[in-house]
PDB file of N, CA and C in Angstrom:
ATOM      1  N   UNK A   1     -18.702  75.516   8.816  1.00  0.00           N
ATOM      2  CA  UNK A   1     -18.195  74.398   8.049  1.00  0.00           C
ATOM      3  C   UNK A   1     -19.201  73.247   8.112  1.00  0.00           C
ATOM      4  N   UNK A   2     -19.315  72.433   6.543  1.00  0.00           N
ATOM      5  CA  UNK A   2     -20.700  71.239   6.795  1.00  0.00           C
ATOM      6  C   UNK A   2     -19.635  70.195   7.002  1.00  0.00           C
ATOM      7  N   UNK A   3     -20.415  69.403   7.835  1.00  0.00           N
ATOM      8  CA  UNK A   3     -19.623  68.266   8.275  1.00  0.00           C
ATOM      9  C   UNK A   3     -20.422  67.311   7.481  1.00  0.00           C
ATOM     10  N   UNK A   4     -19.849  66.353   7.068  1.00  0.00           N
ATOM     11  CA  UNK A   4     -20.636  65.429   6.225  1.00  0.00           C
ATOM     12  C   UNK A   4     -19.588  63.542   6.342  1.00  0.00           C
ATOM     13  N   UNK A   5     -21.082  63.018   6.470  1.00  0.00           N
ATOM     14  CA  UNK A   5     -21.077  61.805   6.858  1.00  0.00           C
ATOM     15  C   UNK A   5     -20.157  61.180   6.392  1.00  0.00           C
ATOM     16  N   UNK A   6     -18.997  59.639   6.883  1.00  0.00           N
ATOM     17  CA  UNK A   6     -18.828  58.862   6.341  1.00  0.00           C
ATOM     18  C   UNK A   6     -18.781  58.053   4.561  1.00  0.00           C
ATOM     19  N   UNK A   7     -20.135  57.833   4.907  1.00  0.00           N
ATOM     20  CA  UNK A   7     -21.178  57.133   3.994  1.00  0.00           C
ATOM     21  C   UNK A   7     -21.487  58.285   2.425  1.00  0.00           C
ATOM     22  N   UNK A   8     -21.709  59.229   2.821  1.00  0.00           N
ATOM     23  CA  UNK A   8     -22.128  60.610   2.313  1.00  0.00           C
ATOM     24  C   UNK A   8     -20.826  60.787   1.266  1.00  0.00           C
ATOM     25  N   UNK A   9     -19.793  60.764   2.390  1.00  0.00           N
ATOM     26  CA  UNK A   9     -18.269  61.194   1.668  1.00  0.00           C
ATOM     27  C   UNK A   9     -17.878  60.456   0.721  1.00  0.00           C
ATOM     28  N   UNK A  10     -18.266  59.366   0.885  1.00  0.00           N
ATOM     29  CA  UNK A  10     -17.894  57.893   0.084  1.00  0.00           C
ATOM     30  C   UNK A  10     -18.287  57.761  -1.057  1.00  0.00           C
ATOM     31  N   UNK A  11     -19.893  58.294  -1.299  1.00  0.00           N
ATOM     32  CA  UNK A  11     -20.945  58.100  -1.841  1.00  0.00           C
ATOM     33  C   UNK A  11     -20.189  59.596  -3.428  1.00  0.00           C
ATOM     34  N   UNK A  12     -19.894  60.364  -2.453  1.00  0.00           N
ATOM     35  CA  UNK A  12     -19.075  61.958  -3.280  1.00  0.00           C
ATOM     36  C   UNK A  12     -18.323  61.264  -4.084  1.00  0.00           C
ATOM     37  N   UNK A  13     -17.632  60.681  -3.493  1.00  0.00           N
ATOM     38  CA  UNK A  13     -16.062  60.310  -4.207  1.00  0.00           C
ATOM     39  C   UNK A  13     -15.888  59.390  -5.370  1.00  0.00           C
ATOM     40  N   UNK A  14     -16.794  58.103  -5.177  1.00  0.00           N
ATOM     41  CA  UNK A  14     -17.702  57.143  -5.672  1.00  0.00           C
ATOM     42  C   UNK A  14     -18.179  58.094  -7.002  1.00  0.00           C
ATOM     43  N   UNK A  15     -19.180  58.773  -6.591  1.00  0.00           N
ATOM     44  CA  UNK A  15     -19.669  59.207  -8.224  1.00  0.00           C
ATOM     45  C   UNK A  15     -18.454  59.993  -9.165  1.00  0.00           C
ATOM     46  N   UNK A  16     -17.306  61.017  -8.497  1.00  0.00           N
ATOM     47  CA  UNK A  16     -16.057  61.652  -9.433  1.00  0.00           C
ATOM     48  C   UNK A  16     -15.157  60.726  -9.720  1.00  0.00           C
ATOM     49  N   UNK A  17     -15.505  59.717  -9.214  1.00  0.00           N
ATOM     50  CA  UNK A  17     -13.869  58.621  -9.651  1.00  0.00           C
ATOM     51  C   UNK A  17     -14.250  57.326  -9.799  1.00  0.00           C
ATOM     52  N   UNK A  18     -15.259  57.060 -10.722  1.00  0.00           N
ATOM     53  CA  UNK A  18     -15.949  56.067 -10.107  1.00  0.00           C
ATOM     54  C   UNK A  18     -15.003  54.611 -10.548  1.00  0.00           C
ATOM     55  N   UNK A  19     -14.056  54.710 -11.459  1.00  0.00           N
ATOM     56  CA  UNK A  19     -13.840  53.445 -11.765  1.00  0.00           C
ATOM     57  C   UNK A  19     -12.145  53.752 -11.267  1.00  0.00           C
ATOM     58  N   UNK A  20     -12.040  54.452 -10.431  1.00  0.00           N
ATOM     59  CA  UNK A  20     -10.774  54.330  -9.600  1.00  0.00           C
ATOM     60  C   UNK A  20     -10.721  53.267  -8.840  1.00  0.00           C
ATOM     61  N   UNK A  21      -9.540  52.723  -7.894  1.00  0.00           N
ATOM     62  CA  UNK A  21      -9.583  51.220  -7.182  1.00  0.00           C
ATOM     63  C   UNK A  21      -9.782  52.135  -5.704  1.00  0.00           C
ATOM     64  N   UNK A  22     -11.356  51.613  -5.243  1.00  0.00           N
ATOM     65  CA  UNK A  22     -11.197  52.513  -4.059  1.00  0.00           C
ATOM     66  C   UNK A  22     -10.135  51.028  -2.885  1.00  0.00           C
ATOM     67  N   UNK A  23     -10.357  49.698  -3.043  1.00  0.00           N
ATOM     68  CA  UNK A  23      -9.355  48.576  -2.228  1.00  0.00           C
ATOM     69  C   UNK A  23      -9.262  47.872  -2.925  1.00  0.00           C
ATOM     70  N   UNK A  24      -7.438  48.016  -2.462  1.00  0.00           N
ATOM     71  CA  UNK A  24      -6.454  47.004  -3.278  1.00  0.00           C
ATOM     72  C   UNK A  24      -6.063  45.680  -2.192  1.00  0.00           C
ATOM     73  N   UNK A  25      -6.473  44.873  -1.976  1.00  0.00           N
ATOM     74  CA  UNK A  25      -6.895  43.309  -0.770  1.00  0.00           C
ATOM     75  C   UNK A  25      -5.995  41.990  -1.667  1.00  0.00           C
ATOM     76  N   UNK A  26      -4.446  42.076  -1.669  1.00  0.00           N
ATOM     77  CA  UNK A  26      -3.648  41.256  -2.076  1.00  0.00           C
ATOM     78  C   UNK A  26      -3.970  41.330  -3.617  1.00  0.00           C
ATOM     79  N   UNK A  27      -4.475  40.024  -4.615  1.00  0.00           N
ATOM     80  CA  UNK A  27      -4.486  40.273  -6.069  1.00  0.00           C
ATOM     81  C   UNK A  27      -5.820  41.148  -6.333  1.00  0.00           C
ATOM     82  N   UNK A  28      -6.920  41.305  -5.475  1.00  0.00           N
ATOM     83  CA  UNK A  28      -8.498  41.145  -5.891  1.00  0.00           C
ATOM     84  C   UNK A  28      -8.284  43.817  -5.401  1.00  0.00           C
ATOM     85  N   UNK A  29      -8.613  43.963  -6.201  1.00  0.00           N
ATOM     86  CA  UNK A  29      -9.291  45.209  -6.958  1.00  0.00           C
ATOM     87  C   UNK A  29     -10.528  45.629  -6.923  1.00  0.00           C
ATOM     88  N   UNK A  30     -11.662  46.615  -6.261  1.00  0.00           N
ATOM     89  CA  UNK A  30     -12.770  46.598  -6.102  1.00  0.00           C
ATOM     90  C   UNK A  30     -12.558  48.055  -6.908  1.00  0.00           C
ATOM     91  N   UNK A  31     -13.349  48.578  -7.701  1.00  0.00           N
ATOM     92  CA  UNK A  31     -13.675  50.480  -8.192  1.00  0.00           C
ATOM     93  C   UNK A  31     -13.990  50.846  -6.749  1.00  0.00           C
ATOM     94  N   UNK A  32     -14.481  51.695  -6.894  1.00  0.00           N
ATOM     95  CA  UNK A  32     -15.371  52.950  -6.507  1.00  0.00           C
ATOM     96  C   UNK A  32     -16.979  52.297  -6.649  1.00  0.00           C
ATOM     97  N   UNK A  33     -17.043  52.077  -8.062  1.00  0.00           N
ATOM     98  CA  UNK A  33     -18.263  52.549  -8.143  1.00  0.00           C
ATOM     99  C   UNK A  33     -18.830  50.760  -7.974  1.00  0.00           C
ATOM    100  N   UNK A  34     -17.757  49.794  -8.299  1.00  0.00           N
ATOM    101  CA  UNK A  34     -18.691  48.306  -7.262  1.00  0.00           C
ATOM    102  C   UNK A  34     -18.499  48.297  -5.770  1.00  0.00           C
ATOM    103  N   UNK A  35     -17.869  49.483  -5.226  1.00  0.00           N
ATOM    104  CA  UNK A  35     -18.427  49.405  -3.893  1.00  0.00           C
ATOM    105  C   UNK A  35     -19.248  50.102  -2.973  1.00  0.00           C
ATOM    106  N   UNK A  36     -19.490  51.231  -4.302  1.00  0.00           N
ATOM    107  CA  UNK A  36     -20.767  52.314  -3.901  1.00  0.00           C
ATOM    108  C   UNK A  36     -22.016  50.936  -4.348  1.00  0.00           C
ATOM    109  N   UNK A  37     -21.931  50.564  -5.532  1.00  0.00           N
ATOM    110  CA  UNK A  37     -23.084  49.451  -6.100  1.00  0.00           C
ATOM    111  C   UNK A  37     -23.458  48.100  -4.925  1.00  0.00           C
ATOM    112  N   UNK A  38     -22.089  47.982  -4.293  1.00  0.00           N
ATOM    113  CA  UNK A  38     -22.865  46.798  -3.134  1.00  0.00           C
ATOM    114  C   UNK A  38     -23.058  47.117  -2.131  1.00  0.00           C
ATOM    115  N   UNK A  39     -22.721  48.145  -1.493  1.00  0.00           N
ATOM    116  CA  UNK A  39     -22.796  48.835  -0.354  1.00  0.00           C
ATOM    117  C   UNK A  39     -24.219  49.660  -0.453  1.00  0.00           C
ATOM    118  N   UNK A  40     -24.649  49.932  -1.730  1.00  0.00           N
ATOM    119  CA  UNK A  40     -26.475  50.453  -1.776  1.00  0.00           C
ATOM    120  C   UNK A  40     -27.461  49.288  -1.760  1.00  0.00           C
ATOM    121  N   UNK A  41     -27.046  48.425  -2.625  1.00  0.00           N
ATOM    122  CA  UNK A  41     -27.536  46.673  -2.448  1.00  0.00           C
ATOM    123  C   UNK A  41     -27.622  46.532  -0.778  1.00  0.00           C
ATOM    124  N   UNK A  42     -26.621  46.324  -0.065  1.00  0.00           N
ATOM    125  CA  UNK A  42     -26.757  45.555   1.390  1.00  0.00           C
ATOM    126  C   UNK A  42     -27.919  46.685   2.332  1.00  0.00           C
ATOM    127  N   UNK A  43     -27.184  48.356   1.651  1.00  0.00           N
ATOM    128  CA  UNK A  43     -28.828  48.794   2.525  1.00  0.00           C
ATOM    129  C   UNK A  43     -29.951  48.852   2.088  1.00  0.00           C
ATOM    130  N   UNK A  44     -30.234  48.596   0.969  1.00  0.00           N
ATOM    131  CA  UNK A  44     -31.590  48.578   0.870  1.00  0.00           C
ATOM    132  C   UNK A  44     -32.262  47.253   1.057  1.00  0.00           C
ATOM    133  N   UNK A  45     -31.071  46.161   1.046  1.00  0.00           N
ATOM    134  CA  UNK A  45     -31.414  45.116   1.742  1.00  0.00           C
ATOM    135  C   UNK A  45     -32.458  45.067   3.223  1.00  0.00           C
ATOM    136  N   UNK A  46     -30.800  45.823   3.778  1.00  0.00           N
ATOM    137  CA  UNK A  46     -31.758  45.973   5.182  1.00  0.00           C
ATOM    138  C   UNK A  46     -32.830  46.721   5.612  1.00  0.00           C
ATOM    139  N   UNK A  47     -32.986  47.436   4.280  1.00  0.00           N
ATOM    140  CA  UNK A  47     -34.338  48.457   4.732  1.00  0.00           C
ATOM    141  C   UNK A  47     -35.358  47.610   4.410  1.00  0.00           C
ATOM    142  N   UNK A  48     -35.285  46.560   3.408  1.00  0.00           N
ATOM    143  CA  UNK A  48     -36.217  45.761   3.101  1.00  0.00           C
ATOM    144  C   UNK A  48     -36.775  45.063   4.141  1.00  0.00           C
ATOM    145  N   UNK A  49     -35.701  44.662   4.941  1.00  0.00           N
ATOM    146  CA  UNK A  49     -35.798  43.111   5.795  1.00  0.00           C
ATOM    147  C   UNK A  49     -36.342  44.043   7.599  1.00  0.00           C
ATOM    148  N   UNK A  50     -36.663  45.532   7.372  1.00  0.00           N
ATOM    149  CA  UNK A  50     -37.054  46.488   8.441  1.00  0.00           C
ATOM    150  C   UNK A  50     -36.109  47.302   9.347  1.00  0.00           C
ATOM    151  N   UNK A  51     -34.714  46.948   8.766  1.00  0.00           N
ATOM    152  CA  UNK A  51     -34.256  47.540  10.093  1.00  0.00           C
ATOM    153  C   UNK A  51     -34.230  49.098  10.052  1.00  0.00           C
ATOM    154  N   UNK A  52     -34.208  49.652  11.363  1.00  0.00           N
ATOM    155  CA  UNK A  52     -34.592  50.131  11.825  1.00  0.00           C
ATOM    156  C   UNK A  52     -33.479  51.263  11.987  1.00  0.00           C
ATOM    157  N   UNK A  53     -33.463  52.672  12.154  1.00  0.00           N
ATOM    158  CA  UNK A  53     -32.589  53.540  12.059  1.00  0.00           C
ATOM    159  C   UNK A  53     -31.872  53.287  13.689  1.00  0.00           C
ATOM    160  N   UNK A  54     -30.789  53.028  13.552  1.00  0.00           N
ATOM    161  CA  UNK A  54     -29.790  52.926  15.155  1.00  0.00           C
ATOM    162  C   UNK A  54     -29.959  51.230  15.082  1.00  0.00           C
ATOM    163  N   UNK A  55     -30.610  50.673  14.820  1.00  0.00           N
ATOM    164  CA  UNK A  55     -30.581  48.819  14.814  1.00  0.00           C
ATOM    165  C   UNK A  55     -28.879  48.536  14.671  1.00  0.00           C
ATOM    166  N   UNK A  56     -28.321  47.698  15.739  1.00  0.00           N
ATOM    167  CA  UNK A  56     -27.332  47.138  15.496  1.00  0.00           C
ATOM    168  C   UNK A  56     -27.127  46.046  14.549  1.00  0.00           C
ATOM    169  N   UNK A  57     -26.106  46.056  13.711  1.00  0.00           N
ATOM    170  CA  UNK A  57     -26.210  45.003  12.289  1.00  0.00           C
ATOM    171  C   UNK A  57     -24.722  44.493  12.680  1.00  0.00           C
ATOM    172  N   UNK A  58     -24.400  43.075  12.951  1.00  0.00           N
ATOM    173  CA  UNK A  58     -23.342  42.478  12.811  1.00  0.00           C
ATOM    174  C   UNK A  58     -22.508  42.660  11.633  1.00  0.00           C
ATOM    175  N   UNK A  59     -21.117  42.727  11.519  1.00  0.00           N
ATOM    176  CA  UNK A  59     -20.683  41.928  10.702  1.00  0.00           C
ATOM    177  C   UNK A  59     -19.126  40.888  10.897  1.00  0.00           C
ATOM    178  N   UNK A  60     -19.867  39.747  10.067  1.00  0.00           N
ATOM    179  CA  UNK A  60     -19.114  38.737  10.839  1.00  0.00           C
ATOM    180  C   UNK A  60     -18.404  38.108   9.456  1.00  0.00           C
ATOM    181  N   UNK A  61     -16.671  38.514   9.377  1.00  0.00           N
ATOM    182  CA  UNK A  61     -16.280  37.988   8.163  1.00  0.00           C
ATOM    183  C   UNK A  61     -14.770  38.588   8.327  1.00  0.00           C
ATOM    184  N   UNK A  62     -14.102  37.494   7.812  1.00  0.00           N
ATOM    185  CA  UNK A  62     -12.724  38.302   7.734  1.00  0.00           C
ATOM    186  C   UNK A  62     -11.828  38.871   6.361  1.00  0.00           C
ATOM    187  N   UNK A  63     -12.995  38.725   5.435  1.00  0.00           N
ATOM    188  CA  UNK A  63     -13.087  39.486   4.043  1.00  0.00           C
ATOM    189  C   UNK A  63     -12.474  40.826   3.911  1.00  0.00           C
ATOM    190  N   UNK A  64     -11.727  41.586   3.612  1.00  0.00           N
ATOM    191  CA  UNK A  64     -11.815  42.608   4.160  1.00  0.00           C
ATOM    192  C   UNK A  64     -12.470  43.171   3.535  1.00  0.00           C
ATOM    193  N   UNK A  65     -12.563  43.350   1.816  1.00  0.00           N
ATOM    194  CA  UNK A  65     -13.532  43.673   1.076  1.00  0.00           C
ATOM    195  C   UNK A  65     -14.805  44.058   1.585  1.00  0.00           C
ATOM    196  N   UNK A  66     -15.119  42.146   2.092  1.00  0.00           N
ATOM    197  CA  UNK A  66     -17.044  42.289   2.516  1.00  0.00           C
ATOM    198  C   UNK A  66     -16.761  43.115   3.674  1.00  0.00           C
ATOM    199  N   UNK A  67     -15.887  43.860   4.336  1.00  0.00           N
ATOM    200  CA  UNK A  67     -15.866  44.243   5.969  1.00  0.00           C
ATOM    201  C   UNK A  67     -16.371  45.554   5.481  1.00  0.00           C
ATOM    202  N   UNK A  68     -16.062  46.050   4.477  1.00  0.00           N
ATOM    203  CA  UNK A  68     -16.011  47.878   3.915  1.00  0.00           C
ATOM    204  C   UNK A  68     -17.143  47.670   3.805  1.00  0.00           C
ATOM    205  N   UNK A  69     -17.234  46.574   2.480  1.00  0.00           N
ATOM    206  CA  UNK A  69     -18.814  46.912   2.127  1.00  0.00           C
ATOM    207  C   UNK A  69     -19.949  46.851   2.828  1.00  0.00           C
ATOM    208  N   UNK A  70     -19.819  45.948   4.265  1.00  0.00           N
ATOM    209  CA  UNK A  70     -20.627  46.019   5.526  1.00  0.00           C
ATOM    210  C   UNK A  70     -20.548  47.271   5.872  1.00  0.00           C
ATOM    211  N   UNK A  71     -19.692  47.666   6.389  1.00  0.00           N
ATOM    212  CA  UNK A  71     -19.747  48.866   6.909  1.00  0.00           C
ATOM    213  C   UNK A  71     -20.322  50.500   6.076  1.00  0.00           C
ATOM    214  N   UNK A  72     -20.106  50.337   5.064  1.00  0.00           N
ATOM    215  CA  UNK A  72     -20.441  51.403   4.166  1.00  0.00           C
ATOM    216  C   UNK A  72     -22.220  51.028   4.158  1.00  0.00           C
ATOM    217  N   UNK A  73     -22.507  49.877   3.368  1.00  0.00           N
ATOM    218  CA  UNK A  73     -24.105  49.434   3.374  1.00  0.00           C
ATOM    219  C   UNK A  73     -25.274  49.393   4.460  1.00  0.00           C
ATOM    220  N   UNK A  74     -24.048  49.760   5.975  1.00  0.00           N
ATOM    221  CA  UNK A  74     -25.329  49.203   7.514  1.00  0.00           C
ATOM    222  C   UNK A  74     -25.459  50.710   7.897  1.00  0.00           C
ATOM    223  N   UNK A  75     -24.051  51.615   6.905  1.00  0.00           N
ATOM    224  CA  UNK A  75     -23.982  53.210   7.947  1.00  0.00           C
ATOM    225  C   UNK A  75     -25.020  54.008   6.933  1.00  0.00           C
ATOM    226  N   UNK A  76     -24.953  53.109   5.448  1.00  0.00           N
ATOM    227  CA  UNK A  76     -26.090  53.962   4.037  1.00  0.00           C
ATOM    228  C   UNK A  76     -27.601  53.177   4.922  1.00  0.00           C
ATOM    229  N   UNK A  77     -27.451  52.456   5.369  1.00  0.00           N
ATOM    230  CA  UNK A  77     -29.462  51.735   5.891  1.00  0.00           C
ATOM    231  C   UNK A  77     -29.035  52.875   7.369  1.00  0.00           C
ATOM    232  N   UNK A  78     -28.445  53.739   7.683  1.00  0.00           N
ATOM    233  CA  UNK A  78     -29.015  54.472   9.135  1.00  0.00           C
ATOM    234  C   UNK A  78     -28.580  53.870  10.287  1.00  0.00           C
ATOM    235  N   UNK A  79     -28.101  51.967   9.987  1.00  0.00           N
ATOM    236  CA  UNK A  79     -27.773  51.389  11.259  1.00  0.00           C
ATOM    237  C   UNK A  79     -26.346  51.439  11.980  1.00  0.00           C
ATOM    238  N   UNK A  80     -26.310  50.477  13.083  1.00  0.00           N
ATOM    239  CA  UNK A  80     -24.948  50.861  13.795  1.00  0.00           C
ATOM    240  C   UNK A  80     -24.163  49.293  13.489  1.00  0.00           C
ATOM    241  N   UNK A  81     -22.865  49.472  12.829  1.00  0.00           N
ATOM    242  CA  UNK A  81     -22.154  48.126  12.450  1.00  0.00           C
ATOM    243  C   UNK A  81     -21.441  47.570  14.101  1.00  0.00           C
ATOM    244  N   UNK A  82     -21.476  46.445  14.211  1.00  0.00           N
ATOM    245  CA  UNK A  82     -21.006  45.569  14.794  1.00  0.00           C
ATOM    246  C   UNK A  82     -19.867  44.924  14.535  1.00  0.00           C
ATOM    247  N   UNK A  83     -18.361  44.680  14.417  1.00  0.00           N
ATOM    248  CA  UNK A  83     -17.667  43.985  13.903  1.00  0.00           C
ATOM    249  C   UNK A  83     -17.623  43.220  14.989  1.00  0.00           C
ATOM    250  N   UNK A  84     -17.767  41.751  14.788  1.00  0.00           N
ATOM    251  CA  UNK A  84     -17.211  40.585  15.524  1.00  0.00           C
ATOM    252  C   UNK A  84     -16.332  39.505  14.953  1.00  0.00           C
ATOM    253  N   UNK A  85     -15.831  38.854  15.583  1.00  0.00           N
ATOM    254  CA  UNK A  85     -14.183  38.516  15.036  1.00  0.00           C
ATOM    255  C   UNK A  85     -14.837  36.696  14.527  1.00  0.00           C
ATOM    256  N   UNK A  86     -14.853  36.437  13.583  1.00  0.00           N
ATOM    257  CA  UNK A  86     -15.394  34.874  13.282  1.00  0.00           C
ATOM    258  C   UNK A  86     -14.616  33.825  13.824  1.00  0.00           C
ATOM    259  N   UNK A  87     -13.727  34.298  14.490  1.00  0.00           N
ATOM    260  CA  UNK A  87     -13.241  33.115  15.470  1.00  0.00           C
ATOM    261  C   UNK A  87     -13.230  33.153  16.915  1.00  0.00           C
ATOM    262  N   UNK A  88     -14.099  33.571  16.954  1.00  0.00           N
ATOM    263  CA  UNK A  88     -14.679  34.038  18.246  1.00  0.00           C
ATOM    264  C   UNK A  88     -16.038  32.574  18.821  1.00  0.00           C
ATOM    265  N   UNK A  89     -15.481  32.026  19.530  1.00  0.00           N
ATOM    266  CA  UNK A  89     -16.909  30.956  19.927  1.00  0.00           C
ATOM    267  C   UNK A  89     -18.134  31.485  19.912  1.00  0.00           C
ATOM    268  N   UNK A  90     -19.110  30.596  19.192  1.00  0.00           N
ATOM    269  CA  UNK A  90     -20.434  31.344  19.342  1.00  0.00           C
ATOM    270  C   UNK A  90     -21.137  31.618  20.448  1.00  0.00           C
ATOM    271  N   UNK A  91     -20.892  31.303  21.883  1.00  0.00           N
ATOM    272  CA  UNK A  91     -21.154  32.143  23.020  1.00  0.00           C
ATOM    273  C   UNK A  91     -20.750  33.299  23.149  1.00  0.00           C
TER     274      UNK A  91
END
């Protein structure tokens, strides 16, 4: 049996359904395919900016939206997501 990634799976589902609501976040509606579209944006971001395959990448937001699309965009750049809570003191 192939086991296949997260990111990979997402990426599957994304191209057969693409204008399905992959999150419904109170009134606000995202497809499929604008969260395959920002979630390839944020990694190639970070491939731009060097990071590095296993590099830990924060994300700091209580969006839940931006939380997916962090997470989908840091696991498509190779890296490892961080969630930290924004009300958390900056120490």
């Amino acid at each position: 049996m192939k086991h296949e990634n997260v990111h990979s799976f997402f990426s599957r589902i994304a191209s057969e359904v693409p204008s399905n609501i992959a999150i419904a976040a109170g009134m606000r509606q995202v497809s499929y395919r604008e969260l395959e579209e920002r979630s390839n944006s944020l990694a190639n971001f970070l491939l731009a900016k060097g990071a590095a395959k296993g590099a830990p990448v924060a994300i700091v937001t209580n969006d839940r939206v931006e939380i997916v699309v962090g997470i989908l965009g840091i696991l498509k750049a190779r890296c490892v997501f961080a969630p930290l809570d924004p009300q958390l003191p900056e120490k």
